[in-house]
C-alpha atoms as a PDB file:
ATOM      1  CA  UNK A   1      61.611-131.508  47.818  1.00  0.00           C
ATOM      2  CA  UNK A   2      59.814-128.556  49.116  1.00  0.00           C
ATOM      3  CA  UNK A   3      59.488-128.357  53.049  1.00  0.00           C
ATOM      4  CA  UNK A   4      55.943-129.122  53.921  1.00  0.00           C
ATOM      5  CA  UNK A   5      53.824-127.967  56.522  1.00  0.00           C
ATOM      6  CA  UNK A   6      52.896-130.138  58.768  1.00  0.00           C
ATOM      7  CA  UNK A   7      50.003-131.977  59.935  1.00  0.00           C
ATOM      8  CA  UNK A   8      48.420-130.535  56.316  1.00  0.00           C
ATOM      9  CA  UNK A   9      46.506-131.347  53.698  1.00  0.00           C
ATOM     10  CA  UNK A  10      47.435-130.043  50.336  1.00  0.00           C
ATOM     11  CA  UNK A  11      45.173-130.571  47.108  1.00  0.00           C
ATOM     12  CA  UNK A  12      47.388-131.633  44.131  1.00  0.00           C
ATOM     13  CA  UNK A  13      44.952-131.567  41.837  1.00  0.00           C
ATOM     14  CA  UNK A  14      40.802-131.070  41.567  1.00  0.00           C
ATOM     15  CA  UNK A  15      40.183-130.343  37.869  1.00  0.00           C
ATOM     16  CA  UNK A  16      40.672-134.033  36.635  1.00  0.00           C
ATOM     17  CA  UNK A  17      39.162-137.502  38.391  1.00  0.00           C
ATOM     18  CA  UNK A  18      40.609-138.540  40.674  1.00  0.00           C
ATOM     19  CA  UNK A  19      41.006-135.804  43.082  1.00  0.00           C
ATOM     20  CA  UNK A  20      44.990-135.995  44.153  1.00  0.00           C
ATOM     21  CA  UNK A  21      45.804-134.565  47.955  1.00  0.00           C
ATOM     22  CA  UNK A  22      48.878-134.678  50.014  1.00  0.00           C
ATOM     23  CA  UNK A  23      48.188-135.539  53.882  1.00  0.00           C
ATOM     24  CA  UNK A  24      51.169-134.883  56.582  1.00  0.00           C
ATOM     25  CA  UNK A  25      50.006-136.659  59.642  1.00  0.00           C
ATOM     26  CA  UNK A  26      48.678-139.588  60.733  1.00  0.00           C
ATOM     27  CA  UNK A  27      45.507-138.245  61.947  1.00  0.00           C
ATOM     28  CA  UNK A  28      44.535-136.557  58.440  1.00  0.00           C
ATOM     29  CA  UNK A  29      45.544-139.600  56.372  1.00  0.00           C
ATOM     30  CA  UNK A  30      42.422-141.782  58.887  1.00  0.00           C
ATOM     31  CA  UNK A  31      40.423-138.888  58.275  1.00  0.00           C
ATOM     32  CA  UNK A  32      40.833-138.724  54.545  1.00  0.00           C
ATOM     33  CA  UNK A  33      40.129-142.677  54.323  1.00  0.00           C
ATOM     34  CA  UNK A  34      37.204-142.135  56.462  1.00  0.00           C
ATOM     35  CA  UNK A  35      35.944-139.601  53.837  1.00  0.00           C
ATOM     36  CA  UNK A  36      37.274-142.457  51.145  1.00  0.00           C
ATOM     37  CA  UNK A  37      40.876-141.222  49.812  1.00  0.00           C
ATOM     38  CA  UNK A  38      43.097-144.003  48.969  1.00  0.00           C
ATOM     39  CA  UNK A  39      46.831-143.982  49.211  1.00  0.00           C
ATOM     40  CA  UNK A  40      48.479-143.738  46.689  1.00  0.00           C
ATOM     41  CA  UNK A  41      52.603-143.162  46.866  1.00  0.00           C
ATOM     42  CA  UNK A  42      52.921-140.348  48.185  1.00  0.00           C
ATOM     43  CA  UNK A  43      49.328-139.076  47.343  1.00  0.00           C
ATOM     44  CA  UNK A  44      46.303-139.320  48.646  1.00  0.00           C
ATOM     45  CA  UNK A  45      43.568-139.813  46.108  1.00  0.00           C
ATOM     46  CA  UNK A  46      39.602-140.178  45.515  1.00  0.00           C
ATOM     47  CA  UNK A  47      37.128-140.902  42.393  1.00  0.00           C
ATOM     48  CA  UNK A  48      34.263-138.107  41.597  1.00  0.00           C
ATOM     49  CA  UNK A  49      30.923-139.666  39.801  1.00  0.00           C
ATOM     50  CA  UNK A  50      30.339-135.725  38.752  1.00  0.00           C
ATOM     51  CA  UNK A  51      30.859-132.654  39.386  1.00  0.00           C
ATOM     52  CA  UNK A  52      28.137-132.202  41.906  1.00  0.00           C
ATOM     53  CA  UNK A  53      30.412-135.073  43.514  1.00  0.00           C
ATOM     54  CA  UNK A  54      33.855-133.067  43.409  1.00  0.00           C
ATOM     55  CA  UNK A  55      31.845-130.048  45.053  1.00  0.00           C
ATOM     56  CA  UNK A  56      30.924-132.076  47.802  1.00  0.00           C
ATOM     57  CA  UNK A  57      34.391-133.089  48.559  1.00  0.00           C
ATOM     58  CA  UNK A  58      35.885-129.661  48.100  1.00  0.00           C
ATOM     59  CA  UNK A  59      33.627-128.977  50.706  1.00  0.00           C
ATOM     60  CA  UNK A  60      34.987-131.461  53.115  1.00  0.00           C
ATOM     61  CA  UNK A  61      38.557-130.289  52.082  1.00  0.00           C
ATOM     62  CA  UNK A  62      38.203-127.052  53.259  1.00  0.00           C
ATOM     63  CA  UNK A  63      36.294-127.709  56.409  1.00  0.00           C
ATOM     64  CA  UNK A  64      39.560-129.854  57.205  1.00  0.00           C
ATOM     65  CA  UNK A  65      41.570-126.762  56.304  1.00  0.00           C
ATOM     66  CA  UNK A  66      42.769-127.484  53.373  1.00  0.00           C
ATOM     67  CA  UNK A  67      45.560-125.741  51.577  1.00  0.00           C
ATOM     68  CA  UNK A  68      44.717-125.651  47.482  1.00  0.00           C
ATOM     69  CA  UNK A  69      48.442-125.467  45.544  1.00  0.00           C
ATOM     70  CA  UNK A  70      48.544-122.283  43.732  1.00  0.00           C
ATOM     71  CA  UNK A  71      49.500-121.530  39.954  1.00  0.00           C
ATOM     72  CA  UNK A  72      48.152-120.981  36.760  1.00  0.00           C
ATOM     73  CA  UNK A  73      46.510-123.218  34.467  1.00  0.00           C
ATOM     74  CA  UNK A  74      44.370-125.848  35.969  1.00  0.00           C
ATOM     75  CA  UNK A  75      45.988-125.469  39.194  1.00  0.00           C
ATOM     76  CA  UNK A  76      43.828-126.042  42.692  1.00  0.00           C
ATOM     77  CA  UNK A  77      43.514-122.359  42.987  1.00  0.00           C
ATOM     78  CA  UNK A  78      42.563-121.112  39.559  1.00  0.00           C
ATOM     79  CA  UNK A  79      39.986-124.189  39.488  1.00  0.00           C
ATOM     80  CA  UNK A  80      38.352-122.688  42.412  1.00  0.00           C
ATOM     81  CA  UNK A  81      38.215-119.380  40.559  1.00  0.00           C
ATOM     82  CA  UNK A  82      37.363-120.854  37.751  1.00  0.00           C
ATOM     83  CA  UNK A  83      34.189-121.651  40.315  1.00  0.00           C
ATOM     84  CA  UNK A  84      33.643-118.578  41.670  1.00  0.00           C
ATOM     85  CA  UNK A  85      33.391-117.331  38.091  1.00  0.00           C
ATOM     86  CA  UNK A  86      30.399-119.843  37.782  1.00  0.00           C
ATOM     87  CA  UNK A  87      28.590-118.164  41.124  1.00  0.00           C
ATOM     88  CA  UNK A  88      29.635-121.357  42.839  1.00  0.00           C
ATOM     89  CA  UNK A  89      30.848-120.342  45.726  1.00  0.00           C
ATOM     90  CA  UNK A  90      32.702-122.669  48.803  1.00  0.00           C
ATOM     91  CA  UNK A  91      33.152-119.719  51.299  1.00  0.00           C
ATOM     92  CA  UNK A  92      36.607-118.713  52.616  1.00  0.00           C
ATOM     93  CA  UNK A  93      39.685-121.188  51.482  1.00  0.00           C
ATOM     94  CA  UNK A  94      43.338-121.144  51.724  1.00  0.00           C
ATOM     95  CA  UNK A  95      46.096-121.595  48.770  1.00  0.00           C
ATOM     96  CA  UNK A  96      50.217-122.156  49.459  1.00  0.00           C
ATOM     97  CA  UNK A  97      52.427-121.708  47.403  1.00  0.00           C
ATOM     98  CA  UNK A  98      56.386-121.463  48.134  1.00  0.00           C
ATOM     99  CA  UNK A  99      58.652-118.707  47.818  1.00  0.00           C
ATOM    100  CA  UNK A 100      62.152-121.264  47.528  1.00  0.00           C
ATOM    101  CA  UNK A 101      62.178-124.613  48.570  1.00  0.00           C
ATOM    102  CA  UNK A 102      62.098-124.220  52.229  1.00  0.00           C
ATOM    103  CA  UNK A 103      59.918-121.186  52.727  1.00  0.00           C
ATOM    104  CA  UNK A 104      56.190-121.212  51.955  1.00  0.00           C
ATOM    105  CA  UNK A 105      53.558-118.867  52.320  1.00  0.00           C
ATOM    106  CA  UNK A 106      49.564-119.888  52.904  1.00  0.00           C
ATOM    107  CA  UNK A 107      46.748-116.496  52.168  1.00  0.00           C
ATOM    108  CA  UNK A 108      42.893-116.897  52.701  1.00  0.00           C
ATOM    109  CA  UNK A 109      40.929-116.533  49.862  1.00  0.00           C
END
């Protein structure tokens, strides 16, 4: 297992439904089931009606600081390229990805 930061939220997974987060910390995890996120195992997760839907909560991600996994494919972070390349644009964001299991880094987008 990777070492987490903590007190974070980290989004899993926003190019299927249901969006898939991972809280750290008891405050987030109310939050997030305030917004409507169920738990899940270790996951945090919510159901989009459309993509107008999934916008809105991307929104709410980031203004909780949000940390969108990076990699390629369908990845958190490419699917928010994948956005700006559709003049959709959320304003600054940040991605994490790890360097070895217990070192990660987090950049601003």
């Amino acid at each position: 297992m990777n070492k987490m930061p903590t007190n974070s939220i980290i989004v899993i997974d926003i190019a299927g439904n249901p969006i898939k987060i991972r809280v750290l910390g008891k405050n987030l995890i109310d939050k997030m089931k305030l917004i409507g996120f169920s738990e899940a195992e270790q996951f945090m997760t919510i159901s989009v009606n459309d993509d107008q839907d999934k916008q809105r909560i991307i929104k709410i991600l980031i203004n909780e600081d949000a940390l969108f996994l990076y990699g390629h494919g369908w990845y958190p972070s490419e699917v928010m390229e994948y956005y700006k390349e559709q003049k959709i644009n959320f304003g600054k964001y940040k991605i994490i990805y790890w360097t070895d299991k217990d070192k990660y880094c987090i950049e601003e987008r």
